[in-house]
C-alpha atoms as a PDB file:
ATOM      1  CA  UNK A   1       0.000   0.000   0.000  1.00  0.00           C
ATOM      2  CA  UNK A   2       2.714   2.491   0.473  1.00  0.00           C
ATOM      3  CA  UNK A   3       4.065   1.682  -2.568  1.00  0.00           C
ATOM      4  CA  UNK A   4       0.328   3.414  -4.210  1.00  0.00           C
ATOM      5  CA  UNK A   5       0.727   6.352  -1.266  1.00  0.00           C
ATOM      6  CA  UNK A   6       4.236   7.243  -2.787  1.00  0.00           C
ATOM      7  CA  UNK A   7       3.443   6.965  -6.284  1.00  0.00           C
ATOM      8  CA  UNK A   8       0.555   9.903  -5.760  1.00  0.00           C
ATOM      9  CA  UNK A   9       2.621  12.336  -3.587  1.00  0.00           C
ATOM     10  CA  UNK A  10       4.393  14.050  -6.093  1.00  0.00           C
ATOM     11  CA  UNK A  11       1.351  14.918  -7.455  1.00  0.00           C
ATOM     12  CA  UNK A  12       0.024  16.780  -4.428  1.00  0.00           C
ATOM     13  CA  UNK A  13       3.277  18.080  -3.903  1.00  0.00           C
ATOM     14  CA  UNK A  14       3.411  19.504  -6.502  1.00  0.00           C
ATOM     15  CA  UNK A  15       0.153  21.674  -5.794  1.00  0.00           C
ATOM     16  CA  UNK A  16       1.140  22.818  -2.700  1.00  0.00           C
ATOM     17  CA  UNK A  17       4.769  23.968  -3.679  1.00  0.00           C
ATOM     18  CA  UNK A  18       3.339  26.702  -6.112  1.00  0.00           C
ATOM     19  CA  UNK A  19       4.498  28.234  -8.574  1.00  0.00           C
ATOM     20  CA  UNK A  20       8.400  29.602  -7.106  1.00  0.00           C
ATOM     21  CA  UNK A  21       9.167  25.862  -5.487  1.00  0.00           C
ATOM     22  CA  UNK A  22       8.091  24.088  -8.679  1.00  0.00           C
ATOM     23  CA  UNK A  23      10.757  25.705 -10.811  1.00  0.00           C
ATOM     24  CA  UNK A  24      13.194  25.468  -7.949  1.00  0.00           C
ATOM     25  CA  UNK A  25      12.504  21.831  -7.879  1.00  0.00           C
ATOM     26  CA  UNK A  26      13.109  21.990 -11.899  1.00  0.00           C
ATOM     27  CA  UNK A  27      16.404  23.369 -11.388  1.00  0.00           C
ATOM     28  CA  UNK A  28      17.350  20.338  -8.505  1.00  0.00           C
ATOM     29  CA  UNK A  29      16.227  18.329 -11.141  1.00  0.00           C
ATOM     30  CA  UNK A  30      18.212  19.506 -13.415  1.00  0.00           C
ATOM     31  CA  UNK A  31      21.253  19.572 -11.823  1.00  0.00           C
ATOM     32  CA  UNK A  32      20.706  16.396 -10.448  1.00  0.00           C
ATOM     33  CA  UNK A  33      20.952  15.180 -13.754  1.00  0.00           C
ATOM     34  CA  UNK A  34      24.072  17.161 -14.557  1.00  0.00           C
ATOM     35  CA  UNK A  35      25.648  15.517 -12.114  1.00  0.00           C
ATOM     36  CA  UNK A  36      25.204  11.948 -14.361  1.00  0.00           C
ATOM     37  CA  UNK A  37      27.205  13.275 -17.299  1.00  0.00           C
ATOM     38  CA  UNK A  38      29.940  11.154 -18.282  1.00  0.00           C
ATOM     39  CA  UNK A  39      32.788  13.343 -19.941  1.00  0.00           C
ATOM     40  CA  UNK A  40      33.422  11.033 -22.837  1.00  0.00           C
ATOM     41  CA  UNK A  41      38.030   9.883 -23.440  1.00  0.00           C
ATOM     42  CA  UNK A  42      39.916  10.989 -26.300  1.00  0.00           C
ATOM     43  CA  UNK A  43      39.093   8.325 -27.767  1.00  0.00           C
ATOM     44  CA  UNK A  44      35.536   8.189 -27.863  1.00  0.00           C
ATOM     45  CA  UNK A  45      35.379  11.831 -29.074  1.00  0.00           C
ATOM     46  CA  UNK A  46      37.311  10.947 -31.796  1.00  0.00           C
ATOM     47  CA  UNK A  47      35.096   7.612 -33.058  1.00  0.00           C
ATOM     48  CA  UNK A  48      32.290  10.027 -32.447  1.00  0.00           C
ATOM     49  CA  UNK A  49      33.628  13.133 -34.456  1.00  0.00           C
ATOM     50  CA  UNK A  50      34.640  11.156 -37.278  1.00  0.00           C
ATOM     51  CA  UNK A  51      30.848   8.769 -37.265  1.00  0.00           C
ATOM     52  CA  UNK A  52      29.360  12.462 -37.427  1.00  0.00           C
ATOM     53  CA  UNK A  53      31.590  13.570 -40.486  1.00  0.00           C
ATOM     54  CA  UNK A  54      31.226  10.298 -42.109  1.00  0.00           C
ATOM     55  CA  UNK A  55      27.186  10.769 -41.665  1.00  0.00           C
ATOM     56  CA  UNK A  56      27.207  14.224 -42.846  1.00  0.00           C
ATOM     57  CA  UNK A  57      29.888  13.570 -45.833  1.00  0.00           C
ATOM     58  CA  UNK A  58      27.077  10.653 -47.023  1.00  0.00           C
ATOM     59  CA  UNK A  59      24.131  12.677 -46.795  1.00  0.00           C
ATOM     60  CA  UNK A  60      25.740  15.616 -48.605  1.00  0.00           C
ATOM     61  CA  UNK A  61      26.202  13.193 -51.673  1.00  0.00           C
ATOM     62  CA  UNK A  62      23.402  11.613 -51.398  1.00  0.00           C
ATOM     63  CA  UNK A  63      21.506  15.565 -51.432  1.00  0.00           C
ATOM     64  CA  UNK A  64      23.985  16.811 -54.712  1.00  0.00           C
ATOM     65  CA  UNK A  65      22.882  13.043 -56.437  1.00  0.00           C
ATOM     66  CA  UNK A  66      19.325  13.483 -55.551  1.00  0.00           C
ATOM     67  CA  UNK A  67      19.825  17.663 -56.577  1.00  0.00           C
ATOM     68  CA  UNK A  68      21.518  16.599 -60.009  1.00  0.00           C
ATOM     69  CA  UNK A  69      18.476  13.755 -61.124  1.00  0.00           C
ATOM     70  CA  UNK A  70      15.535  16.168 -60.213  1.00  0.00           C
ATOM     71  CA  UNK A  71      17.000  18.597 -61.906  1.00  0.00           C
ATOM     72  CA  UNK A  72      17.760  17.000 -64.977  1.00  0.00           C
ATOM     73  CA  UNK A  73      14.255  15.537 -65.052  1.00  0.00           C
ATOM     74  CA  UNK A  74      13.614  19.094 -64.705  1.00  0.00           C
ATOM     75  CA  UNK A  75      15.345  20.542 -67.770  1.00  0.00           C
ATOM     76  CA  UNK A  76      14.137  17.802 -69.576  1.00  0.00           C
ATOM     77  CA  UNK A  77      10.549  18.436 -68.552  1.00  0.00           C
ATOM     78  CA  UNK A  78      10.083  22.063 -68.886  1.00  0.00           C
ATOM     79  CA  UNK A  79      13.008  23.314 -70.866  1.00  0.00           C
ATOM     80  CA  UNK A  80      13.434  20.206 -73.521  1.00  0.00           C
ATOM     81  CA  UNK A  81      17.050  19.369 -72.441  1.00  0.00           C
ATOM     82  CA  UNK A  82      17.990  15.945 -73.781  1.00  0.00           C
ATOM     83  CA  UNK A  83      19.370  13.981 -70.585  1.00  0.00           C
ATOM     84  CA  UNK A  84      21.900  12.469 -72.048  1.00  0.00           C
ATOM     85  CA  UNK A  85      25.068  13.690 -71.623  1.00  0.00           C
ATOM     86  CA  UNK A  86      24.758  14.043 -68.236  1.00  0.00           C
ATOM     87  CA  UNK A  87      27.002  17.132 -67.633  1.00  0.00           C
END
């Protein structure tokens, strides 16, 4: 049963902190979890630098190859353009 009695008291806490002691109990909160951050090693900033570039390096070509086809189909659409050669 306490178990139930805990689970609701938050809830009525929360009512009868108002509106100053619920954002001070936002900012405990939040440094509370502040306090969990794990500064990653050399190491792991590294892998994760070069995962990011390697993401972002993909997706660019994948954007300019995606860019080029529409707007050949484009050209060839409105303007006429034969689409082949490519360039």
């Amino acid at each position: 049963m306490e178990s139930t009695a805990k689970a609701g008291q938050p809830h009525r806490d929360a009512k009868k902190r108002g509106f100053f002691g619920t954002i001070l109990q936002f900012f405990r909160e939040v440094v509370s979890e502040l306090k969990k951050v794990v500064t990653p090693t050399r190491k792991e900033l590294i892998n994760f630098v070069l995962v990011v570039l390697a993401f972002v390096i993909v997706m660019m070509l994948l954007v300019t190859a995606l860019d080029f086809v529409f707007g050949k189909l484009a050209a060839t659409v409105f303007a006429g353009e034969s689409l082949w050669p490519l360039w």
